[in-house]
PDB file of N, CA and C in Angstrom:
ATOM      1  N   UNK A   1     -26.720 135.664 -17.322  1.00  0.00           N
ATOM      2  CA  UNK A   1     -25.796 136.154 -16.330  1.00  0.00           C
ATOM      3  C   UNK A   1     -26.494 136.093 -14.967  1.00  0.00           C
ATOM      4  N   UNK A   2     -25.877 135.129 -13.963  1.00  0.00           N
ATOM      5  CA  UNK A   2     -26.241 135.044 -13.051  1.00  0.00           C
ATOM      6  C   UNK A   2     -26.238 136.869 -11.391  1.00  0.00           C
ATOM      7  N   UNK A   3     -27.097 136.864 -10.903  1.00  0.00           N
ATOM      8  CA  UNK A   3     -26.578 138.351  -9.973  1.00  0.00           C
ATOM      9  C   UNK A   3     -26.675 137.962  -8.574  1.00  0.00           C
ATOM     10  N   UNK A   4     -26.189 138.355  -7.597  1.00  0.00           N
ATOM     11  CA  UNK A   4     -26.275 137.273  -6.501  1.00  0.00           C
ATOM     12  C   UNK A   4     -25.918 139.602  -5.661  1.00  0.00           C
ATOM     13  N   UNK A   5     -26.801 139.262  -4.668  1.00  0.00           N
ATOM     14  CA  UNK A   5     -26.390 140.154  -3.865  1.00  0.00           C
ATOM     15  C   UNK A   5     -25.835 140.157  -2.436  1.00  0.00           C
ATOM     16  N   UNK A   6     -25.046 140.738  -2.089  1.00  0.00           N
ATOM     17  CA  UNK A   6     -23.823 140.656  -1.417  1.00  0.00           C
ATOM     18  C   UNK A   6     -23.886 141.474  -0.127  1.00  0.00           C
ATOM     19  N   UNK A   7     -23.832 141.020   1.379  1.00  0.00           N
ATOM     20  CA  UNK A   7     -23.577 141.450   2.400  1.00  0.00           C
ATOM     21  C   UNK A   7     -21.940 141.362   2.643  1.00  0.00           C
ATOM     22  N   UNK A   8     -21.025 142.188   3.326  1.00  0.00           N
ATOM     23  CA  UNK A   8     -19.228 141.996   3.578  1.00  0.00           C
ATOM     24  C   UNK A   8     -19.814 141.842   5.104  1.00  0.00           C
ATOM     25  N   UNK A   9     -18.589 141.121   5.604  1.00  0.00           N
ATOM     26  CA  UNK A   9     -18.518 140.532   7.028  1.00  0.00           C
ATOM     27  C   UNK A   9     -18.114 142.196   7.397  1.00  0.00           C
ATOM     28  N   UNK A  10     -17.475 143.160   7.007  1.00  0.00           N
ATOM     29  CA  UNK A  10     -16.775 144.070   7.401  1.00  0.00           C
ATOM     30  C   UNK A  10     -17.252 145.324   6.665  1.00  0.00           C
ATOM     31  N   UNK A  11     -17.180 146.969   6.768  1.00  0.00           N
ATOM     32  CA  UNK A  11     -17.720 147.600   6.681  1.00  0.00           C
ATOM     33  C   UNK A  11     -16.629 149.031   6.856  1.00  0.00           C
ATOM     34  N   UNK A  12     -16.464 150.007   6.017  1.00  0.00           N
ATOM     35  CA  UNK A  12     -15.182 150.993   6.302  1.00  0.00           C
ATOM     36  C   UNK A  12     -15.652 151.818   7.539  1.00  0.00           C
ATOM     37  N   UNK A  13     -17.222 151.960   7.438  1.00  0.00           N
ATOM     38  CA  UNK A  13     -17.751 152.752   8.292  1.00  0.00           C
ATOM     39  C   UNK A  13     -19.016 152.673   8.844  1.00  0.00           C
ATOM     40  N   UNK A  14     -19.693 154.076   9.661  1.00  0.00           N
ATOM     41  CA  UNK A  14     -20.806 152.959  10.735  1.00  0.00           C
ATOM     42  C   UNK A  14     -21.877 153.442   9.725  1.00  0.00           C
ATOM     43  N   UNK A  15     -22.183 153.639   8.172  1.00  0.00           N
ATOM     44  CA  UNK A  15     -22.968 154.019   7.362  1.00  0.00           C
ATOM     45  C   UNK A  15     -23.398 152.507   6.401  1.00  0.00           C
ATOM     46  N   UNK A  16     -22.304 151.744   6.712  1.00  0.00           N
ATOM     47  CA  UNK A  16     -22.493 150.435   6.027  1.00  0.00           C
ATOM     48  C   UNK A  16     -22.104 150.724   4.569  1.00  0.00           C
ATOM     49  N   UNK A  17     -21.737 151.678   4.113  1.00  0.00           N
ATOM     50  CA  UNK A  17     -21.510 151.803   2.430  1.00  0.00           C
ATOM     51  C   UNK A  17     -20.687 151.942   1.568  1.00  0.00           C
ATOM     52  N   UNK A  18     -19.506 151.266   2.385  1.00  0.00           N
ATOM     53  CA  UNK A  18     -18.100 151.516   2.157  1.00  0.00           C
ATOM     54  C   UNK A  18     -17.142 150.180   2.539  1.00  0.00           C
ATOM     55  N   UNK A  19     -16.834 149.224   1.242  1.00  0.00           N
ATOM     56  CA  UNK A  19     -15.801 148.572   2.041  1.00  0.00           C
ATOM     57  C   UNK A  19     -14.451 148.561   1.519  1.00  0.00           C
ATOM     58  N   UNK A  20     -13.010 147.995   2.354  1.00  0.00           N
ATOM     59  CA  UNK A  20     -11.797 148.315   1.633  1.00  0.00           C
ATOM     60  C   UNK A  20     -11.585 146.767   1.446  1.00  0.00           C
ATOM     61  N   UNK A  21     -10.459 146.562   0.608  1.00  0.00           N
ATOM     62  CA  UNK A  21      -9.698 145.817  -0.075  1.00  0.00           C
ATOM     63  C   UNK A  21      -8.003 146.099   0.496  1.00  0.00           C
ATOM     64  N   UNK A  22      -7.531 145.377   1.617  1.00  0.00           N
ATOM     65  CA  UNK A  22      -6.241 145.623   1.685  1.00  0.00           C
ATOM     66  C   UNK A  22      -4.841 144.961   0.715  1.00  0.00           C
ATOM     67  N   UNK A  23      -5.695 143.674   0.105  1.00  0.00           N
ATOM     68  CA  UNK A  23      -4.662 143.493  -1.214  1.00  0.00           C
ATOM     69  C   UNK A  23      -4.886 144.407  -2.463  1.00  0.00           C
ATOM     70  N   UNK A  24      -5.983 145.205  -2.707  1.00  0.00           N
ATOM     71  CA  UNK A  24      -6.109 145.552  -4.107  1.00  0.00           C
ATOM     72  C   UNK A  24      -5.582 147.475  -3.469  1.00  0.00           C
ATOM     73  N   UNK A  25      -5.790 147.564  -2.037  1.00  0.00           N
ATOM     74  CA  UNK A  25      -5.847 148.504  -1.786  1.00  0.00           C
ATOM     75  C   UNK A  25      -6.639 149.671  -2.514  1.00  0.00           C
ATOM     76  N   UNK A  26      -8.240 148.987  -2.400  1.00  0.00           N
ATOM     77  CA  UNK A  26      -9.004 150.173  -3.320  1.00  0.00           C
ATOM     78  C   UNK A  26     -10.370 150.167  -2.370  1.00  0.00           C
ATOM     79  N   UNK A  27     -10.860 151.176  -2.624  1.00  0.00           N
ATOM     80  CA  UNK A  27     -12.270 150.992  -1.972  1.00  0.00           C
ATOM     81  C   UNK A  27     -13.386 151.224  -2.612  1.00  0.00           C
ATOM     82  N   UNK A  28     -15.006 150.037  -2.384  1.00  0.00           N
ATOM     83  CA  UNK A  28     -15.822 150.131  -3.202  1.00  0.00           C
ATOM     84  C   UNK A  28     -16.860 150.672  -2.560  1.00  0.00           C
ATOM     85  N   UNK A  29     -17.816 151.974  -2.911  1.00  0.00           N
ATOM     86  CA  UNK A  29     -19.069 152.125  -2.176  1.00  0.00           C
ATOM     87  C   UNK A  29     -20.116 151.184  -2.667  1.00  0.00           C
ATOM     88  N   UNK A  30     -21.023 150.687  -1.370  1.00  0.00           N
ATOM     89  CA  UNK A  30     -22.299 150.166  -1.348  1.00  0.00           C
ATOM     90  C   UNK A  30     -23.066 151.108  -1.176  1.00  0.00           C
ATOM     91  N   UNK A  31     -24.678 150.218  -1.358  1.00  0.00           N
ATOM     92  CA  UNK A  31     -25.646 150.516  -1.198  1.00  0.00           C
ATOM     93  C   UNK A  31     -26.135 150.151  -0.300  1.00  0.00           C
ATOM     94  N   UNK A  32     -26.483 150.859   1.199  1.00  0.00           N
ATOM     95  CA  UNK A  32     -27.224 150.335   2.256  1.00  0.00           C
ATOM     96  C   UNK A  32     -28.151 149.453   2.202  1.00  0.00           C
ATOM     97  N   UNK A  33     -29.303 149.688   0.876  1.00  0.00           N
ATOM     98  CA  UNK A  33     -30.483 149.313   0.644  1.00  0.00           C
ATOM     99  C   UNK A  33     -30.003 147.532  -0.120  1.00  0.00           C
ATOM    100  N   UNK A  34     -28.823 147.731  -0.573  1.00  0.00           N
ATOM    101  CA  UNK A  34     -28.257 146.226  -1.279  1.00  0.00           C
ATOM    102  C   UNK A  34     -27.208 146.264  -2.409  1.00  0.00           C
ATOM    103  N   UNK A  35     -26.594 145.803  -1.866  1.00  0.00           N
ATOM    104  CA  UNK A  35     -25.394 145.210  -3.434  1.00  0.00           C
ATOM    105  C   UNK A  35     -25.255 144.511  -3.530  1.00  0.00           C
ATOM    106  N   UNK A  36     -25.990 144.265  -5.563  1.00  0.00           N
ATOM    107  CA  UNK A  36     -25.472 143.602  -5.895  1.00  0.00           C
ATOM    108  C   UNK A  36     -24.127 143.378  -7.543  1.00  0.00           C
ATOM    109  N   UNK A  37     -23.842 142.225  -7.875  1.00  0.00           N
ATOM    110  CA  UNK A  37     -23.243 141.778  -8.742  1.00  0.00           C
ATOM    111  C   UNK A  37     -23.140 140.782  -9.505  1.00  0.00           C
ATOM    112  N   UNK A  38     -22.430 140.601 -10.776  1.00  0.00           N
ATOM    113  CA  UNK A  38     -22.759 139.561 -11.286  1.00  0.00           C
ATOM    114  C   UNK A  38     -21.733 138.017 -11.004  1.00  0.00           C
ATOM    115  N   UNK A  39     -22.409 137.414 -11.029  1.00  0.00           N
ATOM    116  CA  UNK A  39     -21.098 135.805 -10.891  1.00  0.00           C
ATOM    117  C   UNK A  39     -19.851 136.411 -11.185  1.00  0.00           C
ATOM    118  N   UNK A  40     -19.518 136.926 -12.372  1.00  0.00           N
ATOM    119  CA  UNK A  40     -18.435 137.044 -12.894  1.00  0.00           C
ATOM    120  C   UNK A  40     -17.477 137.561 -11.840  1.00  0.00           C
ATOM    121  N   UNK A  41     -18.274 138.268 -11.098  1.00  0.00           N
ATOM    122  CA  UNK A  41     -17.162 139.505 -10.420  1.00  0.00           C
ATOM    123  C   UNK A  41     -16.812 139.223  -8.811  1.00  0.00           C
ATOM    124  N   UNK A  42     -17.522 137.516  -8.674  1.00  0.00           N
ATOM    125  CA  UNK A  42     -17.622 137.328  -7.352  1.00  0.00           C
ATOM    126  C   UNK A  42     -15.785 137.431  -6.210  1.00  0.00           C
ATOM    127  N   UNK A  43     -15.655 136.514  -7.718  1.00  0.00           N
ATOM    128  CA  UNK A  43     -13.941 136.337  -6.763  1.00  0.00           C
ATOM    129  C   UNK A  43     -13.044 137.650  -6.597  1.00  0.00           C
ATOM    130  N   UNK A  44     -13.213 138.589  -7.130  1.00  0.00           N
ATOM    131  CA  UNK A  44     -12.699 139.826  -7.371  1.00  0.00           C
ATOM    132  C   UNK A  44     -13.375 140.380  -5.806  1.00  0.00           C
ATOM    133  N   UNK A  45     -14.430 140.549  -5.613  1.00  0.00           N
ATOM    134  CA  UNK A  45     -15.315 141.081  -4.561  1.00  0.00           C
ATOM    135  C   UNK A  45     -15.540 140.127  -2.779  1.00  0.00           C
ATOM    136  N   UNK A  46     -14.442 139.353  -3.019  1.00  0.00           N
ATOM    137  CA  UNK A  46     -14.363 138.372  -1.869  1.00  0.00           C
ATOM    138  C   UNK A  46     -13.080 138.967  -0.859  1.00  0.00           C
ATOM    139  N   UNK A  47     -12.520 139.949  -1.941  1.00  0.00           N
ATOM    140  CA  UNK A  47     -11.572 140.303  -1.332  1.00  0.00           C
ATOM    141  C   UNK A  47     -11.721 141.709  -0.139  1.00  0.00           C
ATOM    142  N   UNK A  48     -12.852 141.883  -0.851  1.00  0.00           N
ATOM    143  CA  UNK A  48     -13.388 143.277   0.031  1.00  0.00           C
ATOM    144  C   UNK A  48     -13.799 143.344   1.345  1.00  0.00           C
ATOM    145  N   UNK A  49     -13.624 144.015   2.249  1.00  0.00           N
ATOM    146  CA  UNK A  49     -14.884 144.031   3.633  1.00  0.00           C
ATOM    147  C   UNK A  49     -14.317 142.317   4.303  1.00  0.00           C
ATOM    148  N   UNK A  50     -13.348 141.957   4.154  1.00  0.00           N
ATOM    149  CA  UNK A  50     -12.921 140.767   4.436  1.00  0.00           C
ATOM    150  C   UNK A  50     -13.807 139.744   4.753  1.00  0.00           C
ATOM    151  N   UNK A  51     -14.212 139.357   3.055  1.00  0.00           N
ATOM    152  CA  UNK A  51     -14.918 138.242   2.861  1.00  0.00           C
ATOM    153  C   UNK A  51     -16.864 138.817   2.413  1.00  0.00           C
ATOM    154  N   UNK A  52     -17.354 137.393   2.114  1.00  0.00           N
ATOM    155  CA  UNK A  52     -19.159 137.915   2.128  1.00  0.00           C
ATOM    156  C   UNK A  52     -19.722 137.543   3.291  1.00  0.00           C
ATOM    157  N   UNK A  53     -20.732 137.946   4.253  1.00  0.00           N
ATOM    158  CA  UNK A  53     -21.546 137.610   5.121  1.00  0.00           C
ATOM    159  C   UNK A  53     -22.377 136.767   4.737  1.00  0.00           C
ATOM    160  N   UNK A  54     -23.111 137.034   3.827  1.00  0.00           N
ATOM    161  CA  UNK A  54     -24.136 136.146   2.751  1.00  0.00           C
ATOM    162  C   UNK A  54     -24.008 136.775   1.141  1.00  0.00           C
ATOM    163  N   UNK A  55     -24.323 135.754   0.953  1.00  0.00           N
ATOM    164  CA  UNK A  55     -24.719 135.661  -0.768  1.00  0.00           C
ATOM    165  C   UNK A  55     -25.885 135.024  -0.880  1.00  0.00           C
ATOM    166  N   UNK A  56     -26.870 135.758  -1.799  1.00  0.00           N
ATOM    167  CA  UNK A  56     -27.752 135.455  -2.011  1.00  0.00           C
ATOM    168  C   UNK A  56     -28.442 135.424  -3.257  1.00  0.00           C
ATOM    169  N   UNK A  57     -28.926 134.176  -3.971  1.00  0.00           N
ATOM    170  CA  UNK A  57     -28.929 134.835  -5.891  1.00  0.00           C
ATOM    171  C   UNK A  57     -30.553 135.185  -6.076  1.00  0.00           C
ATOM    172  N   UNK A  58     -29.988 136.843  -6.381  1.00  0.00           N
ATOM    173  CA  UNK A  58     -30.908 137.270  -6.668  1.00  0.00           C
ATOM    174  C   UNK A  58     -31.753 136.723  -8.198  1.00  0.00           C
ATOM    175  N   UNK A  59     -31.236 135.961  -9.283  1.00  0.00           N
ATOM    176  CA  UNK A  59     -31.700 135.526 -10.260  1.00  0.00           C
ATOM    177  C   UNK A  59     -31.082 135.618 -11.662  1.00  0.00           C
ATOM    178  N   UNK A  60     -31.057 136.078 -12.812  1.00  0.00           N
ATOM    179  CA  UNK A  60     -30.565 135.892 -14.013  1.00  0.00           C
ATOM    180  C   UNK A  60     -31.371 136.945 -14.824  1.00  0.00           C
ATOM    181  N   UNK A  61     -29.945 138.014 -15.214  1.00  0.00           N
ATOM    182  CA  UNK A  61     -30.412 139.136 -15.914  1.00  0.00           C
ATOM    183  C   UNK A  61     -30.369 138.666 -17.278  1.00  0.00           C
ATOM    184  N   UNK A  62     -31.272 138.945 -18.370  1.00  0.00           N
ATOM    185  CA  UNK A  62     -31.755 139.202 -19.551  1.00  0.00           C
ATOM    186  C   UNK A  62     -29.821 139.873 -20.271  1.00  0.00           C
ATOM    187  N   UNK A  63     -29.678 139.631 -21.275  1.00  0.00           N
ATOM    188  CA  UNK A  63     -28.256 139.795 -21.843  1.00  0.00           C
ATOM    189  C   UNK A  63     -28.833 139.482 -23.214  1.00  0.00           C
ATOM    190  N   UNK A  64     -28.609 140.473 -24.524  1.00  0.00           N
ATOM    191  CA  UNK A  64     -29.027 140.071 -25.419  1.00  0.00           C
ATOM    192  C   UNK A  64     -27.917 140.219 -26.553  1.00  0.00           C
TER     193      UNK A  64
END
């Protein structure tokens, strides 16, 4: 399983740890320090914070 961690172009607030989704109308907290996720969940999470700033792959978690 690939994990790639995730900057949003956009941000709910000036804490950085919060972004919304106006089609799913839901909101996800971050982690200042970094979020990330797995491939799977990328297209789901594109929708957030309108869009990614960067993606970056962090590497391939162990799954047994």
């Amino acid at each position: 399983m690939k994990i790639y961690e995730i900057e949003f172009m956009d941000y709910t607030n000036g804490l950085r740890n919060c972004v919304h989704s106006e089609k799913f109308n839901k909101y996800i907290d971050t982690d200042k320090q970094g979020f990330v996720a797995k491939e799977s969940d990328l297209d789901y999470l594109k929708e957030f914070g309108n869009g990614f700033r960067t993606l970056r792959f962090i590497g391939t978690m162990f799954e047994k």
